[in-house]
N, C-alpha and C. Protein backbone atom coordinates (compact mmCIF):
# COMPACT_ATOMS: atom_id res chain seq x y z
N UNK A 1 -0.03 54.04 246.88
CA UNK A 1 -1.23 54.29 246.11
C UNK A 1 -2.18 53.11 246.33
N UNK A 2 -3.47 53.24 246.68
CA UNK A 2 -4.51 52.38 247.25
C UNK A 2 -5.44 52.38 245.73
N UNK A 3 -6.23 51.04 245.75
CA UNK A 3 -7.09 50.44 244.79
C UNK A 3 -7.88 50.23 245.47
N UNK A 4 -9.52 50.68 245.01
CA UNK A 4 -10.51 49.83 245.66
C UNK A 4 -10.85 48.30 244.94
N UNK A 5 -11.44 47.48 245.41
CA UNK A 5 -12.19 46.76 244.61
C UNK A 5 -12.56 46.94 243.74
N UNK A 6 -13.49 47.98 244.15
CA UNK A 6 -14.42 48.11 242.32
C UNK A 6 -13.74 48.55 241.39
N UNK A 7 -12.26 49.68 241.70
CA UNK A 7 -11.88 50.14 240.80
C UNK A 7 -10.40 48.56 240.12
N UNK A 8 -10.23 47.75 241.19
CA UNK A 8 -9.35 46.89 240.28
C UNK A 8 -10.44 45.97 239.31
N UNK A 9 -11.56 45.32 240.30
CA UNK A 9 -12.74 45.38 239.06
C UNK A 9 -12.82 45.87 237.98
N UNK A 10 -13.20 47.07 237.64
CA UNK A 10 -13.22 47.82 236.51
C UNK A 10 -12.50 47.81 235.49
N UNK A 11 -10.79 48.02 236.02
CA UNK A 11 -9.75 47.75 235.45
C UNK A 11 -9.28 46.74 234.57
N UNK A 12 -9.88 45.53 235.68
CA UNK A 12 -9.52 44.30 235.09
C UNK A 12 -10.64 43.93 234.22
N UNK A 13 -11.86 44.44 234.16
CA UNK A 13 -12.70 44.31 232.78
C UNK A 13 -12.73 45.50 231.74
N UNK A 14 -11.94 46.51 231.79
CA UNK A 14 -12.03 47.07 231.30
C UNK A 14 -10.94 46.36 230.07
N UNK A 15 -9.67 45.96 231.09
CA UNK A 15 -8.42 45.07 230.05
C UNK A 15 -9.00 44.07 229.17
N UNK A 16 -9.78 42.92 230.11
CA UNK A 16 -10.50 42.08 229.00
C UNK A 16 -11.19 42.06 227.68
N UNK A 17 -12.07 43.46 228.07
CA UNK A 17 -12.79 44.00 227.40
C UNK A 17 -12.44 44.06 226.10
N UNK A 18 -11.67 45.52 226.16
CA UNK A 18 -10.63 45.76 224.93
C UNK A 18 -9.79 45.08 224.69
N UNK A 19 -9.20 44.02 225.64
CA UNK A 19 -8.46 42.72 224.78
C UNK A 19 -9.16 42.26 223.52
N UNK A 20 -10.73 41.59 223.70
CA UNK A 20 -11.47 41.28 222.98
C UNK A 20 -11.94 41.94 221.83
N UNK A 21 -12.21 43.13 222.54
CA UNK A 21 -12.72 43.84 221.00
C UNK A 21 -11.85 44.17 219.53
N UNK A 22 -10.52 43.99 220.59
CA UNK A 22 -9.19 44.23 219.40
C UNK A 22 -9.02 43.06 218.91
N UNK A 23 -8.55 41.96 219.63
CA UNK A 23 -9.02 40.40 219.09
C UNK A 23 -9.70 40.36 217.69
N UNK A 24 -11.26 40.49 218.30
CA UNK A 24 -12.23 40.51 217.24
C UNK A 24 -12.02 41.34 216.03
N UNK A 25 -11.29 42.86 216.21
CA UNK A 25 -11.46 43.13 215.33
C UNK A 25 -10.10 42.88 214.60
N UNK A 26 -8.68 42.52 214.81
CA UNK A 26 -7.73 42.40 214.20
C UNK A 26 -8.33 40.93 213.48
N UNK A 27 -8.59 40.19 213.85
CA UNK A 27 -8.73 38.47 213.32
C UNK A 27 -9.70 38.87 212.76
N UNK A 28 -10.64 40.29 211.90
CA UNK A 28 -11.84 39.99 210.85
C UNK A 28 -13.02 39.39 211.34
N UNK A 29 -13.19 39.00 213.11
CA UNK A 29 -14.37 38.22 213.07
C UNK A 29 -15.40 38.64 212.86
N UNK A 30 -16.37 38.08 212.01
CA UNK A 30 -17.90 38.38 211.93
C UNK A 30 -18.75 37.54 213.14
N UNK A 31 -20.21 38.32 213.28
CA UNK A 31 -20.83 37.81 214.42
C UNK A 31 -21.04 36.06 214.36
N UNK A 32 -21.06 35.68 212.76
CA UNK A 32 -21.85 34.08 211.78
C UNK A 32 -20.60 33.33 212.90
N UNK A 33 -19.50 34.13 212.76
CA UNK A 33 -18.29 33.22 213.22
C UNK A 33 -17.55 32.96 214.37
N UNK A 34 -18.53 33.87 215.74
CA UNK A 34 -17.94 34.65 216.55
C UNK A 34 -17.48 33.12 217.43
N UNK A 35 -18.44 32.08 217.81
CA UNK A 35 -18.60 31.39 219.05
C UNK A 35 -17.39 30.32 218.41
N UNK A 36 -17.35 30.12 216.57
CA UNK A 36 -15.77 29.18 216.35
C UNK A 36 -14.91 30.33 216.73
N UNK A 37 -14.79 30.93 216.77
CA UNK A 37 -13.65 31.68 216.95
C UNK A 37 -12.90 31.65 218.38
N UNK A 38 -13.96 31.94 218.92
CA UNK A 38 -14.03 32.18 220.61
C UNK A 38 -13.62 30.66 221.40
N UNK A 39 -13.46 29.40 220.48
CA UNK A 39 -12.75 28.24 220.84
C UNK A 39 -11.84 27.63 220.01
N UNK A 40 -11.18 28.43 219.52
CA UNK A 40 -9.92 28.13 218.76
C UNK A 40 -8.21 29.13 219.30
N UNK A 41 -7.63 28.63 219.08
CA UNK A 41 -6.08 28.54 219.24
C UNK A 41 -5.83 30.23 218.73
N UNK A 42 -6.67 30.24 217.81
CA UNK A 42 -6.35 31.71 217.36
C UNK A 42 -6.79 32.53 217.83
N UNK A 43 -7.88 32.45 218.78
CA UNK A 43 -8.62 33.20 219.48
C UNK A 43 -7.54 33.64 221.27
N UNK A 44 -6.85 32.40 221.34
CA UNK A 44 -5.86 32.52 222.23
C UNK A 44 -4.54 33.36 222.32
N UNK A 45 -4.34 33.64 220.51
CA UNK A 45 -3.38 34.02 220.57
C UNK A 45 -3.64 35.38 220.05
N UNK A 46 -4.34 35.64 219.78
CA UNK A 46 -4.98 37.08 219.54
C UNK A 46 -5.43 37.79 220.56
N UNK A 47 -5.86 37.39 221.07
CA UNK A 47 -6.25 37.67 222.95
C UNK A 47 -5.02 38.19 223.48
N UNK A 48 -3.75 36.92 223.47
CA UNK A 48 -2.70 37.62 223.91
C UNK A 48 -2.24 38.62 223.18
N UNK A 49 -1.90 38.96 222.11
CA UNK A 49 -1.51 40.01 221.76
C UNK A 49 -2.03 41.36 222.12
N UNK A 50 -3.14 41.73 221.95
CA UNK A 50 -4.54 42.34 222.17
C UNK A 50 -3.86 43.11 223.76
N UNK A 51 -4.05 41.90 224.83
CA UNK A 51 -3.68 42.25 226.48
C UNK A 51 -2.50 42.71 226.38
N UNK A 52 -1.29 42.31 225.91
CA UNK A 52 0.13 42.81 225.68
C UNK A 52 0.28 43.99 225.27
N UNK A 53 -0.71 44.17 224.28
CA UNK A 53 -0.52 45.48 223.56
C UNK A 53 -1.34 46.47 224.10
N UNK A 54 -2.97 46.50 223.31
CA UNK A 54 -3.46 47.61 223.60
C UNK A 54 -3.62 47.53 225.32
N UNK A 55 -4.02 46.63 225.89
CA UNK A 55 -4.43 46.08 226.97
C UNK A 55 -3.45 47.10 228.33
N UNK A 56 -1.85 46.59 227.54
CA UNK A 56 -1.23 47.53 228.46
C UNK A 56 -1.03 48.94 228.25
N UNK A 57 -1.16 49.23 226.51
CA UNK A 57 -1.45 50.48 226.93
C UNK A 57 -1.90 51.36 227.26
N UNK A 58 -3.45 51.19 227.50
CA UNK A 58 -4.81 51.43 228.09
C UNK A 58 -4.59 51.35 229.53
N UNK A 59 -4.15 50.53 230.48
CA UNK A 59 -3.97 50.20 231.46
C UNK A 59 -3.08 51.49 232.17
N UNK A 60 -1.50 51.16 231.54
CA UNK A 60 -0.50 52.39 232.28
C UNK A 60 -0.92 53.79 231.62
N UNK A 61 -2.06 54.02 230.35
CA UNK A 61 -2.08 55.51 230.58
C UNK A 61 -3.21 55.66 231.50
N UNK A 62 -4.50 54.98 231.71
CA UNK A 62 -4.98 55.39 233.12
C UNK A 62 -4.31 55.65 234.50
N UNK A 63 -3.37 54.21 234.70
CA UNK A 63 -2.38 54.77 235.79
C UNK A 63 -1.53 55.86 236.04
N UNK A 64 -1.07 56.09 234.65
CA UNK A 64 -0.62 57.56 235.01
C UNK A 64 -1.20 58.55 235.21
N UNK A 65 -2.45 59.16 234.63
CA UNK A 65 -3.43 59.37 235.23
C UNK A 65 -3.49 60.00 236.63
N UNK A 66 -3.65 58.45 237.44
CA UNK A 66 -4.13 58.34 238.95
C UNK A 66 -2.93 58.74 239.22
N UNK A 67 -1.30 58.25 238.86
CA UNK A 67 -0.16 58.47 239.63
C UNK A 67 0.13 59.99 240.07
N UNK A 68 -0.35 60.88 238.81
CA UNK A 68 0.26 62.31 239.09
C UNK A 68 -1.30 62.66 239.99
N UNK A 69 -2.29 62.20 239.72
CA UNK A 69 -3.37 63.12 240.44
C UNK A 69 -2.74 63.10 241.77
N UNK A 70 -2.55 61.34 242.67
CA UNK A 70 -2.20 61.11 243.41
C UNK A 70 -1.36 61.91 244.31
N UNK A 71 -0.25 62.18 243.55
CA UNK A 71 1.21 63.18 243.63
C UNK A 71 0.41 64.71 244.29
N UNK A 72 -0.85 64.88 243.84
CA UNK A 72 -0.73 66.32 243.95
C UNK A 72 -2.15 66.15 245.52
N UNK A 73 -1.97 64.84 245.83
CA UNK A 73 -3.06 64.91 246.72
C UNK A 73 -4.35 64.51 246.46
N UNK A 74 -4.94 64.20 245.18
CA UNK A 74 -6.46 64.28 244.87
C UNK A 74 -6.27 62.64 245.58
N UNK A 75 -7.53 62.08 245.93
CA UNK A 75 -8.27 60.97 245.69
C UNK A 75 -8.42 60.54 243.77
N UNK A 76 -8.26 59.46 243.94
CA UNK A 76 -8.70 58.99 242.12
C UNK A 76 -8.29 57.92 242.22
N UNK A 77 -9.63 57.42 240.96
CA UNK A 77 -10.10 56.61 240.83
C UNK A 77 -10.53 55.97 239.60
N UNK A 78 -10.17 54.96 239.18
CA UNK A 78 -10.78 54.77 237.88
C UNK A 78 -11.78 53.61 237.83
N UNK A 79 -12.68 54.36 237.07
CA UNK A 79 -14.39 53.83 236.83
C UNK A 79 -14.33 53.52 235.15
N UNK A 80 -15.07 51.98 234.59
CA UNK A 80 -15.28 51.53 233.10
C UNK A 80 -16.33 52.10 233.05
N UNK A 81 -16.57 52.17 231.97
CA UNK A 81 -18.07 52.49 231.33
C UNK A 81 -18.17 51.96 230.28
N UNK A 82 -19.36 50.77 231.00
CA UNK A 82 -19.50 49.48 230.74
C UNK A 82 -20.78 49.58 229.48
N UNK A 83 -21.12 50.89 229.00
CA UNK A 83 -21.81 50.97 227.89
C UNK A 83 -20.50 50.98 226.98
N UNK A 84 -19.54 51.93 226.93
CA UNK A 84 -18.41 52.38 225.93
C UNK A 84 -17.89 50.69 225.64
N UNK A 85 -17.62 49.96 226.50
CA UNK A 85 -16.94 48.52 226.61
C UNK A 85 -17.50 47.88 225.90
N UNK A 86 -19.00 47.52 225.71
CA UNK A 86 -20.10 46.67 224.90
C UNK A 86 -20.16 47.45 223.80
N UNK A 87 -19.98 48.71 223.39
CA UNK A 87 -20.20 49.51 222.04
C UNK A 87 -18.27 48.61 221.72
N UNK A 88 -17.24 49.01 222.10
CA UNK A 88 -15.82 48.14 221.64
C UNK A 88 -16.21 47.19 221.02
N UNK A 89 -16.61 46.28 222.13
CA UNK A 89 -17.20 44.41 221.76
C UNK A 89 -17.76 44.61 220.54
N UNK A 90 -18.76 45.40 220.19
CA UNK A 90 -19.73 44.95 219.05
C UNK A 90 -18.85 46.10 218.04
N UNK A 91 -18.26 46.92 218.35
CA UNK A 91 -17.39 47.58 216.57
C UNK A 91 -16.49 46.56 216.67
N UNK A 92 -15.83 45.67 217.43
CA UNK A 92 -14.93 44.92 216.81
C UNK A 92 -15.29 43.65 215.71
N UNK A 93 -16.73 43.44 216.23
CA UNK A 93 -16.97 42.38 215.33
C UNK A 93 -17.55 43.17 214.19
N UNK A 94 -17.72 44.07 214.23
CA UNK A 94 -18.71 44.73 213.19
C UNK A 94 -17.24 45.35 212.40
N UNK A 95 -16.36 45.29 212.64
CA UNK A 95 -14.85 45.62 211.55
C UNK A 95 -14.77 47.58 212.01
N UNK A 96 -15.14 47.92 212.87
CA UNK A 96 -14.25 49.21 213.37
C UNK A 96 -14.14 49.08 214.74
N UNK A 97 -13.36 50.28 215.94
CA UNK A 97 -12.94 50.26 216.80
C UNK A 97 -13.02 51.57 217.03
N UNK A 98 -14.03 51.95 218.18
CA UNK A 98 -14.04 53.11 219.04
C UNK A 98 -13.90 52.68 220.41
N UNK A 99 -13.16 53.18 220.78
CA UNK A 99 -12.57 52.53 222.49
C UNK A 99 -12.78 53.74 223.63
N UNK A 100 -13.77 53.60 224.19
CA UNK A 100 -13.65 55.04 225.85
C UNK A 100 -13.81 54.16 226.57
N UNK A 101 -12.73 53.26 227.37
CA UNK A 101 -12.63 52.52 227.95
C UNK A 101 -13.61 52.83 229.57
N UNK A 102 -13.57 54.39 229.54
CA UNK A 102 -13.54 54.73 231.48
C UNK A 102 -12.73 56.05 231.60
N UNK A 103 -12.22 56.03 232.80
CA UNK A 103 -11.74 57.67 233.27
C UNK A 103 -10.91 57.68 234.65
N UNK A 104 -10.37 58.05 234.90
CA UNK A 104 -9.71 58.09 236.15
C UNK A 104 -10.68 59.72 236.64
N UNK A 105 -11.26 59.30 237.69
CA UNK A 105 -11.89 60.90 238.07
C UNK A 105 -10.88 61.03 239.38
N UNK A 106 -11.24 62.39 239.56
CA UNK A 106 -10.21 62.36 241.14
C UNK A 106 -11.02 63.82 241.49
N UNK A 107 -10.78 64.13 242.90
CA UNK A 107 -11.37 64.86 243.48
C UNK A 107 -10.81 65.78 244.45
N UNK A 108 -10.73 67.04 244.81
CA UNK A 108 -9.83 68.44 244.80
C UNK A 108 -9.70 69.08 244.05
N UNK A 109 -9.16 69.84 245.05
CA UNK A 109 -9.06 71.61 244.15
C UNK A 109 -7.73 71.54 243.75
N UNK A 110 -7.29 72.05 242.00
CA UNK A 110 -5.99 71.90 241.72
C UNK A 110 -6.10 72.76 240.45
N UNK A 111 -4.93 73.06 240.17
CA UNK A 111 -4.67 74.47 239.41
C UNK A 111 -4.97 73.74 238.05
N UNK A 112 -4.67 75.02 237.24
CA UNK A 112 -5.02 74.46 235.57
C UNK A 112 -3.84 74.23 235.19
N UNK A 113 -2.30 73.89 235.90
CA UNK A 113 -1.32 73.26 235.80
C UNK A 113 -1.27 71.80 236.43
N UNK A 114 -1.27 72.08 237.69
CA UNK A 114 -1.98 70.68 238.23
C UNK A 114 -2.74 69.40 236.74
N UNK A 115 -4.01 70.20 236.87
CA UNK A 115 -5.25 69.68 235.59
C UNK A 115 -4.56 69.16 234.08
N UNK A 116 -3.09 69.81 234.04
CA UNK A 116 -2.73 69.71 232.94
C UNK A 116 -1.35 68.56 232.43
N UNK A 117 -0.82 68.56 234.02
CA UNK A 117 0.02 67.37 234.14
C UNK A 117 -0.48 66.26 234.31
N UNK A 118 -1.54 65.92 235.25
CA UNK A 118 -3.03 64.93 234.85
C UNK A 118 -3.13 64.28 233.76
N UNK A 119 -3.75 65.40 232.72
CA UNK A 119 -4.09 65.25 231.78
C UNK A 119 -2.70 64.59 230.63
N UNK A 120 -1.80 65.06 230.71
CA UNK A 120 -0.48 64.92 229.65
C UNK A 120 0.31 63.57 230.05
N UNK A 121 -0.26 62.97 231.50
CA UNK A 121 0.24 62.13 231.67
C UNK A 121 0.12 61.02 230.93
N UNK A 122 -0.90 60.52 230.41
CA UNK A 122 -1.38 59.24 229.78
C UNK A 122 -1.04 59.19 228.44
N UNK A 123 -0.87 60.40 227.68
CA UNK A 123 -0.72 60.49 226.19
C UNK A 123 1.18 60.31 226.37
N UNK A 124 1.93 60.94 227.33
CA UNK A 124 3.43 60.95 227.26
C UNK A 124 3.62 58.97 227.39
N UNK A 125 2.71 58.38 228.63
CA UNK A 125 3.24 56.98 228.48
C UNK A 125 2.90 56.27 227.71
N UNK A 126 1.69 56.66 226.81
CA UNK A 126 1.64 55.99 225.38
C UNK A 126 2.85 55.96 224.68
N UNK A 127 3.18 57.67 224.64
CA UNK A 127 4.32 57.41 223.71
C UNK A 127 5.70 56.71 224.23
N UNK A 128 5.80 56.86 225.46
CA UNK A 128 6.72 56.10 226.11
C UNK A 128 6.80 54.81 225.61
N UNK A 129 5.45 54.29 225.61
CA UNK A 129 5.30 53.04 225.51
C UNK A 129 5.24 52.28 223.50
N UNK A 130 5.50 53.55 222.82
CA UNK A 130 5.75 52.68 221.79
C UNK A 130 7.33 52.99 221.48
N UNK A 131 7.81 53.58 222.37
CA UNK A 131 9.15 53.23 222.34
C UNK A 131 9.82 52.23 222.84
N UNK A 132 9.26 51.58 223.71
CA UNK A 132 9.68 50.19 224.53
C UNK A 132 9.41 49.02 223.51
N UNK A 133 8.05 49.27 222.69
CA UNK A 133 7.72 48.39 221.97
C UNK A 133 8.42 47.92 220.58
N UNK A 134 8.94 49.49 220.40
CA UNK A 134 9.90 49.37 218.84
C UNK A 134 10.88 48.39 219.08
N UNK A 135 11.81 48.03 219.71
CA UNK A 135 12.62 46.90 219.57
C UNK A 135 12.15 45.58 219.81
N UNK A 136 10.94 45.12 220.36
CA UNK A 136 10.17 43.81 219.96
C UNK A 136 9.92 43.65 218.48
N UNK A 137 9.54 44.73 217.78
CA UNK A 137 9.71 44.50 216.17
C UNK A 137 10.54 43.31 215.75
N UNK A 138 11.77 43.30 216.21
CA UNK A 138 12.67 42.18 215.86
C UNK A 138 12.81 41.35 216.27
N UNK A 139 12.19 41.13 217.73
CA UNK A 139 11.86 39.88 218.35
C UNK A 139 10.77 39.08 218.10
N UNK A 140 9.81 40.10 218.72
CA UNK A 140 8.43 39.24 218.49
C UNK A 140 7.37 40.31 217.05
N UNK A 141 7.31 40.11 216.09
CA UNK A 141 6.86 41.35 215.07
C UNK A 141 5.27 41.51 215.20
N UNK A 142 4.70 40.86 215.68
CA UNK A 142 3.08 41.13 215.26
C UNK A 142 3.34 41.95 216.89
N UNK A 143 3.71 41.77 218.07
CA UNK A 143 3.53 42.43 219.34
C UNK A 143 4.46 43.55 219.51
N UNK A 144 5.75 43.84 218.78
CA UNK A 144 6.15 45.05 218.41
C UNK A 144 5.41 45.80 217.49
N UNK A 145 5.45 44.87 216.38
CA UNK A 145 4.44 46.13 215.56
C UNK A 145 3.49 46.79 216.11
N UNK A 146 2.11 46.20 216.74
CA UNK A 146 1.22 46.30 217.24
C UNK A 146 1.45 47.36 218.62
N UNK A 147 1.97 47.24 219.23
CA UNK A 147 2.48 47.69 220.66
C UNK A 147 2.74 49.15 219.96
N UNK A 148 3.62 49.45 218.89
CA UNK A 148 3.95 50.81 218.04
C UNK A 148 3.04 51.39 217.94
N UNK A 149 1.97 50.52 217.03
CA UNK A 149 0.92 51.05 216.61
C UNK A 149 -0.13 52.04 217.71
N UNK A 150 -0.49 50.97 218.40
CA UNK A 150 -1.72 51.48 219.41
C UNK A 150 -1.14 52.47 220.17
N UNK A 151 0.04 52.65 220.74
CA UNK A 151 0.25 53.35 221.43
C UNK A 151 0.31 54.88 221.04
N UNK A 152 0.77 54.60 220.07
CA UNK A 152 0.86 56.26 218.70
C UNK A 152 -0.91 56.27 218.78
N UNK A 153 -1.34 55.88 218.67
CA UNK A 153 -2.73 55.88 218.33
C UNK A 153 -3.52 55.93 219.36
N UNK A 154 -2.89 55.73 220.66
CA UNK A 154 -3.60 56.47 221.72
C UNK A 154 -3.62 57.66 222.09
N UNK A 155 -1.96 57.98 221.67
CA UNK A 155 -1.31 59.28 221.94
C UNK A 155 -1.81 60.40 221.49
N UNK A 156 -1.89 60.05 219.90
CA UNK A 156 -2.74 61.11 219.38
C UNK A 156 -3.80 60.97 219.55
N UNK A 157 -4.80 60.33 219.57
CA UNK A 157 -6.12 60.38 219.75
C UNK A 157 -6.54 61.27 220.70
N UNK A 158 -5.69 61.11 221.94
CA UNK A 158 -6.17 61.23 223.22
C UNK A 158 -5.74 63.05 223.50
N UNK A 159 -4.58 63.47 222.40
CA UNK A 159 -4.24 64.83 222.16
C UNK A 159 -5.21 65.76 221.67
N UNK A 160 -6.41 65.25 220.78
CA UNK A 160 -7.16 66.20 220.36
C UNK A 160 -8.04 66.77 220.88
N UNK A 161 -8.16 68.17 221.04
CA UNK A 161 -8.38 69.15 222.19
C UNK A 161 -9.96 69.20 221.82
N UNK A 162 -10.48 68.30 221.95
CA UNK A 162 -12.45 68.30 222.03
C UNK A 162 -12.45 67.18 223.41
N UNK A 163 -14.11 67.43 223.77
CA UNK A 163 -14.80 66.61 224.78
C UNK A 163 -13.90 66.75 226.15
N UNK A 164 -13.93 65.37 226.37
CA UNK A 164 -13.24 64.59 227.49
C UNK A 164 -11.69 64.57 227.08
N UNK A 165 -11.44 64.51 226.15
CA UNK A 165 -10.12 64.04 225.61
C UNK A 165 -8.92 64.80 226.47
N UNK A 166 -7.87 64.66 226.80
CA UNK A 166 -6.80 64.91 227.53
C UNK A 166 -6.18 66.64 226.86
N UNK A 167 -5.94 66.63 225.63
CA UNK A 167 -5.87 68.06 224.94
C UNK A 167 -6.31 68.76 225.34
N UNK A 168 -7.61 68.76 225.45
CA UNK A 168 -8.26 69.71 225.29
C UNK A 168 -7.89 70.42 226.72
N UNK A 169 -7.49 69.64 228.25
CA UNK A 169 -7.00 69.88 229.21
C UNK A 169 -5.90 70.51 229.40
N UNK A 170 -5.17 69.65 228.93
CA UNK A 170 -3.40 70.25 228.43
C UNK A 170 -3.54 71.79 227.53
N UNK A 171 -4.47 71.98 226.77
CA UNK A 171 -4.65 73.09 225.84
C UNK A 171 -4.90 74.55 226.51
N UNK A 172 -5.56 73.91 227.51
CA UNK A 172 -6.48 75.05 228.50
C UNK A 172 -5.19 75.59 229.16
N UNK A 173 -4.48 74.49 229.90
CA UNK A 173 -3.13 74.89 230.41
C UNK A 173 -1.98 75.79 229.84
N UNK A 174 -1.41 75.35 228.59
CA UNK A 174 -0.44 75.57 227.93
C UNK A 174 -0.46 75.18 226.69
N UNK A 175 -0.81 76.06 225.86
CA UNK A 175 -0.72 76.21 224.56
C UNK A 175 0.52 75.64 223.91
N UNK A 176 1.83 76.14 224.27
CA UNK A 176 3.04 75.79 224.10
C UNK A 176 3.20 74.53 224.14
N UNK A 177 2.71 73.75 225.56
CA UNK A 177 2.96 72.26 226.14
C UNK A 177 2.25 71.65 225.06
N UNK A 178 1.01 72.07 224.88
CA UNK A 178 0.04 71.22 223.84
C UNK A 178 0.42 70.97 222.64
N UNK A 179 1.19 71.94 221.79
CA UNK A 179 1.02 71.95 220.30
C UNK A 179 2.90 70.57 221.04
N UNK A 180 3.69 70.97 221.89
CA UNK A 180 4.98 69.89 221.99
C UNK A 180 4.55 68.69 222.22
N UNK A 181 3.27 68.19 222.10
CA UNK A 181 3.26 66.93 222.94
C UNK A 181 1.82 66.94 221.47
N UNK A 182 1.25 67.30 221.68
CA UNK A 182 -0.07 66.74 220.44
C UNK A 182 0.36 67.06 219.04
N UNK A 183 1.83 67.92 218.51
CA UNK A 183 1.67 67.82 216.95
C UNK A 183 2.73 66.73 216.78
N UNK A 184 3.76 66.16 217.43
CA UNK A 184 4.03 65.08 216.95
C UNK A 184 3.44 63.13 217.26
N UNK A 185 2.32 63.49 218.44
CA UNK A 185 1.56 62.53 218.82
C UNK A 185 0.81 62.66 217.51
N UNK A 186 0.07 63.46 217.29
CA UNK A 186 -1.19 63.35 216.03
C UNK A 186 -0.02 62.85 214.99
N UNK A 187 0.71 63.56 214.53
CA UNK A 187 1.33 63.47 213.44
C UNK A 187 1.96 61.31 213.35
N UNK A 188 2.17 61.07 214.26
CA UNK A 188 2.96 60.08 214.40
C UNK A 188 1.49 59.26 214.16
N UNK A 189 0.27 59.48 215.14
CA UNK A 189 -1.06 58.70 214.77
C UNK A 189 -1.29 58.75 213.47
N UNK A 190 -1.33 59.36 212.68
CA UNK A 190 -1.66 59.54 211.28
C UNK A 190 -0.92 58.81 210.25
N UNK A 191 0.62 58.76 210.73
CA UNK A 191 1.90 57.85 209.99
C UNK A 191 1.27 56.44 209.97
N UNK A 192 0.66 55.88 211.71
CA UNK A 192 0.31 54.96 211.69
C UNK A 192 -1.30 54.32 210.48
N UNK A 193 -1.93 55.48 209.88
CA UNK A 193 -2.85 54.77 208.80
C UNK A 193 -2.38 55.03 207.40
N UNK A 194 -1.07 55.73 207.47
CA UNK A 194 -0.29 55.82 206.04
C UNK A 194 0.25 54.84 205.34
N UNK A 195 0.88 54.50 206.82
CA UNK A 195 2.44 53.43 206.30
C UNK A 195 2.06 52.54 207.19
């Protein structure tokens, strides 16, 4: 599997990006406070968490993404959109978080099964991925917890069958596949603003 420049570019600001904006917005920063923040110890270690967590899980569900397009032959590619990135930056300091990091586009002709394994790929390694994360709970707790969190919270997010969103792809495909993979993703996202 080949990377262009621009697209490890992208990638790699797209990670920063949302490192930061989660940063900002887990640590409460306001704008009065942004530049102490941005040179302190806590700013270091929030950062790391941030890249560990959401960082990677943003990262491997685009790759999966590209991996299955790949599989079926398309070209793909993933492009930031570097408006969505600066809207992150500024809800994080502003105390919310809307994240459209970018997109993996790819290019060919491919069935609405094809379109749909694509699509299901990124929401399954979310959830993959807060299963890896659940046993850091007891190791490291703010990067297990966290790692749980976002990833459920990509999962479902990324299940709900409007716009761009991955569902709505998977939905078109298989009704069946959709409601097995988006009612316990949503359901599990939702646990995460309960409990």
């Amino acid at each position: 599997m080949r990377f262009t420049g621009r697209e490890l570019r992208d990638l790699l600001l797209a990670w920063l990006a949302l490192g930061l904006a989660f940063a900002l917005f887990f640590q409460r920063v306001r704008p009065a406070t942004m530049f102490d923040f941005l040179g302190s110890s806590a700013f270091v270690s929030a950062m790391f968490v941030s890249l560990v967590t959401v960082g990677v899980g943003f990262l491997l569900h685009e790759l999966a993404h590209k991996v299955v397009a790949v599989h079926y032959g398309q070209y793909a590619e993933f492009r930031a959109d570097y408006s969505f990135l600066a809207l992150a930056i500024a809800g994080g300091l502003a105390g919310f978080i809307f994240a459209a990091p970018g997109a993996v586009f790819h290019r060919g002709r491919l069935t609405d099964a094809q379109h749909g394994h694509i699509a299901v790929a990124g929401p399954l390694t979310n959830l993959a991925l807060a299963v890896v994360f659940a046993p850091l709970v007891y190791v490291a707790p703010l990067i297990g917890t966290r790692g749980v969190q976002i990833n459920l919270l990509l999962a479902g997010f990324n299940m709900i069958p409007i716009g761009g969103l991955d569902g709505k792809t998977v939905k078109r495909w298989s009704t069946p596949i959709y409601l097995a993979v988006a009612v316990p993703s949503i359901l599990l996202a939702i646990s995460v603003f309960l409990f």
